[in-house]
Protein backbone atom coordinates (compact mmCIF):
# COMPACT_ATOMS: atom_id res chain seq x y z
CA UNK A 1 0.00 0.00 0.00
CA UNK A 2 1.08 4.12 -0.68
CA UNK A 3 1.03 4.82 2.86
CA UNK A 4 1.01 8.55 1.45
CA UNK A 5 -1.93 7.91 -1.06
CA UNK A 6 -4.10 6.40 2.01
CA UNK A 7 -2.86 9.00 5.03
CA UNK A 8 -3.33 11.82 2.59
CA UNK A 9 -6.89 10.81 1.64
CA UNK A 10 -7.98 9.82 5.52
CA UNK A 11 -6.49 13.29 6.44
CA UNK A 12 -8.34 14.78 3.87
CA UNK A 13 -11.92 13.35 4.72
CA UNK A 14 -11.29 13.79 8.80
CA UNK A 15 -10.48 17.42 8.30
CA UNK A 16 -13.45 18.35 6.24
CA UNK A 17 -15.90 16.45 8.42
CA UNK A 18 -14.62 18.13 11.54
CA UNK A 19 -14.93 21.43 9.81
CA UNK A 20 -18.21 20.71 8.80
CA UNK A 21 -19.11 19.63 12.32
CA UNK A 22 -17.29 22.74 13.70
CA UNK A 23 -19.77 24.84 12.10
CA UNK A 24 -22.36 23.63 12.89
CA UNK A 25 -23.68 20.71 11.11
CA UNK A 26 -23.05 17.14 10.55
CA UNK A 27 -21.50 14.76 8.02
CA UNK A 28 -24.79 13.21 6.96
CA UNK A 29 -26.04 16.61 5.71
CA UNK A 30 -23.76 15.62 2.78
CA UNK A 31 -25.78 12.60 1.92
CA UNK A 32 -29.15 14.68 1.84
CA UNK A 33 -29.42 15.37 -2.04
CA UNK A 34 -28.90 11.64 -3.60
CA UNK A 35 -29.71 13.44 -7.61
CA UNK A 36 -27.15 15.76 -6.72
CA UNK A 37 -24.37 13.07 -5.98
CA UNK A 38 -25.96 11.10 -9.01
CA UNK A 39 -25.27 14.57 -11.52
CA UNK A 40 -21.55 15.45 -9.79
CA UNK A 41 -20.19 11.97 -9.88
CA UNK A 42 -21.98 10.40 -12.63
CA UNK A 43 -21.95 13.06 -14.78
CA UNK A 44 -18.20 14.12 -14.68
CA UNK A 45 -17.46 10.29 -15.09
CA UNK A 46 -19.85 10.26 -18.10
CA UNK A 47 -18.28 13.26 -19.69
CA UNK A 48 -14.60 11.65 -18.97
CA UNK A 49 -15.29 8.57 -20.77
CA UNK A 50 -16.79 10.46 -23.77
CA UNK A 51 -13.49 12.22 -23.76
CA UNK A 52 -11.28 8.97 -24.00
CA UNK A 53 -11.19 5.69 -24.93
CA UNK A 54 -12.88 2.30 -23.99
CA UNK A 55 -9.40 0.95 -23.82
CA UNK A 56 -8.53 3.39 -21.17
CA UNK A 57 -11.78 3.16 -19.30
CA UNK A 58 -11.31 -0.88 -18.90
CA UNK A 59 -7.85 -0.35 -17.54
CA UNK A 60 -9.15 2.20 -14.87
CA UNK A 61 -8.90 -0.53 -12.07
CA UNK A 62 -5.25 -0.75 -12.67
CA UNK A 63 -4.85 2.77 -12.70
CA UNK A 64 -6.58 2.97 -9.19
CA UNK A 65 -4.21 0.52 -8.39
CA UNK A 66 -1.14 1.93 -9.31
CA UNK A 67 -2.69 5.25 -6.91
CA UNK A 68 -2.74 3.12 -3.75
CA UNK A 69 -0.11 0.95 -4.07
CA UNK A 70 3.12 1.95 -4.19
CA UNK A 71 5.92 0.49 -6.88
CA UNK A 72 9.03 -0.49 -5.77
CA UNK A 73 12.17 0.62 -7.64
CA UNK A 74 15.51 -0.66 -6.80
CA UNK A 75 18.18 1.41 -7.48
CA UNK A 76 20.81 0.45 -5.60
CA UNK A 77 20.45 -3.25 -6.88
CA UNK A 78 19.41 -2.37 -10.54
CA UNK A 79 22.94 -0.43 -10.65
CA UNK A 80 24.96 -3.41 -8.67
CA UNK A 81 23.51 -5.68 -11.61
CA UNK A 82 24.86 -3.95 -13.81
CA UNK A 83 28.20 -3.23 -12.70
CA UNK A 84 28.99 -6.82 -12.19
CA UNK A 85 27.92 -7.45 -15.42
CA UNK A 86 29.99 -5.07 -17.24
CA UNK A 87 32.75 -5.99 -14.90
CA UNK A 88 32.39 -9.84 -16.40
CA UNK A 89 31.67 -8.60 -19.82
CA UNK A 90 35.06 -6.80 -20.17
CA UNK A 91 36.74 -10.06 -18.12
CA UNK A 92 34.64 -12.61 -20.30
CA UNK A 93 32.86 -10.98 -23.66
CA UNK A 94 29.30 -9.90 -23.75
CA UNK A 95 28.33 -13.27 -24.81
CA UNK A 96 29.20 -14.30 -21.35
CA UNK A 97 26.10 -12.54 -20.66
CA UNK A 98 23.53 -14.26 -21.99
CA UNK A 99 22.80 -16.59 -18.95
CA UNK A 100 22.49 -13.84 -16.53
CA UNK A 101 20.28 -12.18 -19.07
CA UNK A 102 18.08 -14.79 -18.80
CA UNK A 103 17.81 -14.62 -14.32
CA UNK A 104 16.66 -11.23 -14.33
CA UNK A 105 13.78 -10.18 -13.26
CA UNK A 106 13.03 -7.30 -14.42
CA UNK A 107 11.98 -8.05 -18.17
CA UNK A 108 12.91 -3.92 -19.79
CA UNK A 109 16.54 -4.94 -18.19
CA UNK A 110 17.00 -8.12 -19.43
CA UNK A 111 15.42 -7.06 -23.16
CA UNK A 112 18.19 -4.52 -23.07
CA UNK A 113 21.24 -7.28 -21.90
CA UNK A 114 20.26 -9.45 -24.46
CA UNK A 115 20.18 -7.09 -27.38
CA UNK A 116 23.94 -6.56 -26.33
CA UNK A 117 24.69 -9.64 -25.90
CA UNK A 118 23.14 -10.63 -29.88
CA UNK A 119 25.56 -7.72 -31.03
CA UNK A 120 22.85 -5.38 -32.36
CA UNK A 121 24.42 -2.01 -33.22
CA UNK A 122 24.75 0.19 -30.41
CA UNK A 123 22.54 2.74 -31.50
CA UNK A 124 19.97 0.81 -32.17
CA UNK A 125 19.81 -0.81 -28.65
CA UNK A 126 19.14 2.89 -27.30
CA UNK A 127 16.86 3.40 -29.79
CA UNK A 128 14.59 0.29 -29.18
CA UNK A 129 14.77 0.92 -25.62
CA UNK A 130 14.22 4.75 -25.85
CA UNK A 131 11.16 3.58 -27.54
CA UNK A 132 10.07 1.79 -25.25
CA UNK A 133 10.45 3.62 -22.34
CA UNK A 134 8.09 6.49 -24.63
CA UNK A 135 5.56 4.25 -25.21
CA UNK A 136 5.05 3.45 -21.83
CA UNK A 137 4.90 7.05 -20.84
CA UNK A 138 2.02 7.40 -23.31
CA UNK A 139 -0.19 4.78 -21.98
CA UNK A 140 0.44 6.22 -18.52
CA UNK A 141 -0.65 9.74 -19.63
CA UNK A 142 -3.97 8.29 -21.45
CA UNK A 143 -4.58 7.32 -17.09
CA UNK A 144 -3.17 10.67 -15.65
CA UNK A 145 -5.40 12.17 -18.44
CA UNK A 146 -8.62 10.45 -17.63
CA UNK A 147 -8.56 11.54 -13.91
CA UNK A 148 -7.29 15.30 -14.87
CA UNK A 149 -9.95 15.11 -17.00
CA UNK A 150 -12.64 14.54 -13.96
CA UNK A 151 -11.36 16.62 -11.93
CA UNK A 152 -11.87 19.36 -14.22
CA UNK A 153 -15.77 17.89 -15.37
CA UNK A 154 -16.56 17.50 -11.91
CA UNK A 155 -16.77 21.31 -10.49
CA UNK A 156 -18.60 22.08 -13.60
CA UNK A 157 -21.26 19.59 -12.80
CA UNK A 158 -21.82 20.35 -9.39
CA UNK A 159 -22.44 23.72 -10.81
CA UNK A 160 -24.81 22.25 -13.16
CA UNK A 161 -26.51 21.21 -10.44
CA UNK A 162 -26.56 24.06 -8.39
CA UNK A 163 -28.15 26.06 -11.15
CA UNK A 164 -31.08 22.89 -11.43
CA UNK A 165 -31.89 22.99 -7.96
CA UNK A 166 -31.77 26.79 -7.54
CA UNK A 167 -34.66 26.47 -10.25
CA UNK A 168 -36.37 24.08 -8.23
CA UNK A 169 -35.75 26.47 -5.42
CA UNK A 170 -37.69 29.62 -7.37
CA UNK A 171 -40.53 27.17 -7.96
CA UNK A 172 -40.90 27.01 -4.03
CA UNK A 173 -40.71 30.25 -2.99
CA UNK A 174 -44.11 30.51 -2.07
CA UNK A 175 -43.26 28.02 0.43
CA UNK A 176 -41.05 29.51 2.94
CA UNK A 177 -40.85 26.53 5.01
CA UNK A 178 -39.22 24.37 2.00
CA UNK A 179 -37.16 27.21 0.66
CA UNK A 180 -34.28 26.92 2.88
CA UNK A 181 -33.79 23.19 2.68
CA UNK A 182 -34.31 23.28 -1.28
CA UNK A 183 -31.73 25.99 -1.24
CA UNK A 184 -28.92 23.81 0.79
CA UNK A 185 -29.91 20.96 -1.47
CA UNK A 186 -29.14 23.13 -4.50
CA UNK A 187 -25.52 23.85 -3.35
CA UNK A 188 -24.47 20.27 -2.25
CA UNK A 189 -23.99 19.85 -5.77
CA UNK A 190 -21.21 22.21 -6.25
CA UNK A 191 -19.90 20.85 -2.43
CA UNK A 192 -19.52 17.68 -3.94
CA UNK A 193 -17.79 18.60 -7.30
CA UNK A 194 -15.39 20.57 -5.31
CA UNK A 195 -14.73 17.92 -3.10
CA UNK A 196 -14.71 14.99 -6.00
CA UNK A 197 -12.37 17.14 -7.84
CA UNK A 198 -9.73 18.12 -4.73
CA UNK A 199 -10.14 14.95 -2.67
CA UNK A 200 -10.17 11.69 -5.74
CA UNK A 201 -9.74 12.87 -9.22
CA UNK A 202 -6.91 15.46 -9.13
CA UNK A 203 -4.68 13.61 -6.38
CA UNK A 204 -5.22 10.46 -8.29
CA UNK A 205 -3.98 12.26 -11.24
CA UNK A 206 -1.01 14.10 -9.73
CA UNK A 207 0.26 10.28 -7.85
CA UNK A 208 -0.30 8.29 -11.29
CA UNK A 209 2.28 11.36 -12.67
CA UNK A 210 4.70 11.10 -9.61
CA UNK A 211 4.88 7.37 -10.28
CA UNK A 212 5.37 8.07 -13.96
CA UNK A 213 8.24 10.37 -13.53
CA UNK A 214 9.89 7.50 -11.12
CA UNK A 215 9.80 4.71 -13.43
CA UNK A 216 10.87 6.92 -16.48
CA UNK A 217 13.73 7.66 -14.26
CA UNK A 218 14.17 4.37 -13.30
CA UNK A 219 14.40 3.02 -16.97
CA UNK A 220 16.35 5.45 -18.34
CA UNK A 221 18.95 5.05 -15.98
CA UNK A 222 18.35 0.94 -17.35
CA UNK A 223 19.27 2.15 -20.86
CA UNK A 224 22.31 4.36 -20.09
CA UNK A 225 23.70 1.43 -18.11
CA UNK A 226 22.84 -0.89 -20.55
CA UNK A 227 24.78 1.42 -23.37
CA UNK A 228 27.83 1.97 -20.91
CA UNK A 229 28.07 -1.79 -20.48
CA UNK A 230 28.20 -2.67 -24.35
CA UNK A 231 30.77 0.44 -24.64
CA UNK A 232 32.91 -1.80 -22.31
CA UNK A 233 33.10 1.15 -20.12
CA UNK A 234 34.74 0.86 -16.91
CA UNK A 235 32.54 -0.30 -13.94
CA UNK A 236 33.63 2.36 -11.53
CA UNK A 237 32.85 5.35 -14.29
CA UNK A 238 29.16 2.61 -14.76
CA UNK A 239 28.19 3.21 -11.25
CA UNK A 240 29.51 6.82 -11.13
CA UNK A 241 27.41 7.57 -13.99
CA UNK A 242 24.33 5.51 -12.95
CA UNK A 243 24.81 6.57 -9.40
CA UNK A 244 23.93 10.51 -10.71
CA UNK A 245 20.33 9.16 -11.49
CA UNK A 246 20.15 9.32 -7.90
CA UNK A 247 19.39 12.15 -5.42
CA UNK A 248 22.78 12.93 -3.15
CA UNK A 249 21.10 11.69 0.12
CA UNK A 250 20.60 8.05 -1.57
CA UNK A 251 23.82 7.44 -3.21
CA UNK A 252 26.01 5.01 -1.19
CA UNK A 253 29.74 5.62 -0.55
CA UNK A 254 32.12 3.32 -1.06
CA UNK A 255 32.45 2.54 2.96
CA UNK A 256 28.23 2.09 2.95
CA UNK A 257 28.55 -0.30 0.14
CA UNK A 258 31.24 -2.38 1.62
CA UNK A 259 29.08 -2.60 5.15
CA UNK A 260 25.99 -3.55 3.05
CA UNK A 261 28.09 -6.22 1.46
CA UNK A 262 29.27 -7.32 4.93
CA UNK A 263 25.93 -7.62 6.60
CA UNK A 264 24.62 -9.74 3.55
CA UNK A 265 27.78 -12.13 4.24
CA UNK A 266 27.06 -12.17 7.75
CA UNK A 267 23.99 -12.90 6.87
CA UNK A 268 24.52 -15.52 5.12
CA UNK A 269 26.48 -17.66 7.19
């Protein structure tokens, strides 16, 4: 789970119930107009699907998903992989390679090691991984999209239905003793598009971008280690380089590495 994600949203919903309750009402008012929660939410997820694809829509679950639980990418070990192996493959050949290609686990890596290790052309292993690592960041902004795209529908609708129940609200105003419920009914709407908007569809939106911009990193620090290695570059300028995909506080000296090394011996035995 994105212990972020989940404390953010809880934080979110506790704050603007006790603020509700602070002035003087009560978090069930906010369940008082059903056809107003029926035109904010269903009709900013209407107009979102119109505005993309079916093939987006179907892969919404994943996208909530990929919101609330978080994806682990390892750094540290992705870059110790690859060391080692462009330590053996200027010991050895790349061809020495092409078992350890196969016991990796993550698939983009081992697609890269193994277009080295069949001798394509240098620039054309960047290039089909570059690729790659674009496509991906398309189908990821068809789901950052889709939520943007409610969060932005939703405030309109509530507004929508402001404006319908502040007609129904005219039609009672011989009734003084309807009027001011009819008129608290009206602006629920807009409550909950405001709400919809701030407290799901936006965040979503901004997290499924966060995560985006991690495993872009993430890959393309993949690619550039994957080009070093088939340069035969040395593997102390290979971590040096892939170690500057990393923010200061995370990159490991050589006396860190050398303790982490020792504990997993220890461990070991």
């Amino acid at each position: 789970m994105d212990l972020a994600t989940i404390v953010g949203l809880i934080a979110s919903v506790v704050i603007v119930v006790l603020v509700l309750i602070m002035d003087g009402g009560s978090p069930a008012e906010l369940f008082t107009a059903p056809a107003a929660i029926l035109l904010t939410l269903g009709g900013s997820a209407t107009a979102t699907i119109m505005s993309s694809n079916m093939e987006t829509v179907t892969q919404l679950p994943k996208y909530f998903q990929a919101a609330f639980f978080k994806k682990e990418f390892k750094f540290h070990e992705a870059i110790e992989t690859i060391v080692k192996m462009s330590d053996k493959a200027r010991r050895e050949g790349l061809l020495a390679l092409e078992e350890e290609a196969k016991k990796l686990e993550d698939p983009f890596l081992r697609k890269g090691i193994q277009l080295v290790v069949d001798g394509t052309d240098p620039a054309m292993v960047r290039a089909i991984l570059e690729t790659d690592v674009h496509h991906m960041e398309e189908r990821h902004h068809e789901g950052i999209a889709f939520f943007a795209g409610a969060g932005g529908f939703a405030p309109t609708f509530g507004i929508i239905g402001t404006v319908m129940g502040l007609i129904s609200v005219l039609k009672e105003l011989s009734n003084p003793d309807k009027l001011a419920k009819s008129i608290a009914s009206a602006f629920l709407a807009t409550l909950w598009g405001l709400l919809s908007a701030n407290l799901i569809w936006m965040p979503i939106s901004a997290k499924l971008t966060a995560n985006n911009n991690a495993e872009v990193a993430y890959r393309r620090m993949l690619v550039e280690g994957v080009v070093a290695l088939q340069a035969g570059e040395n593997p102390r300028l290979v971590k040096e380089k892939l170690n500057s995909f990393l923010p200061p506080k995370h990159r490991m000296t050589e006396e860190e590495e050398k303790g982490a090394a020792g504990k997993k011996g220890t461990a070991k035995e």
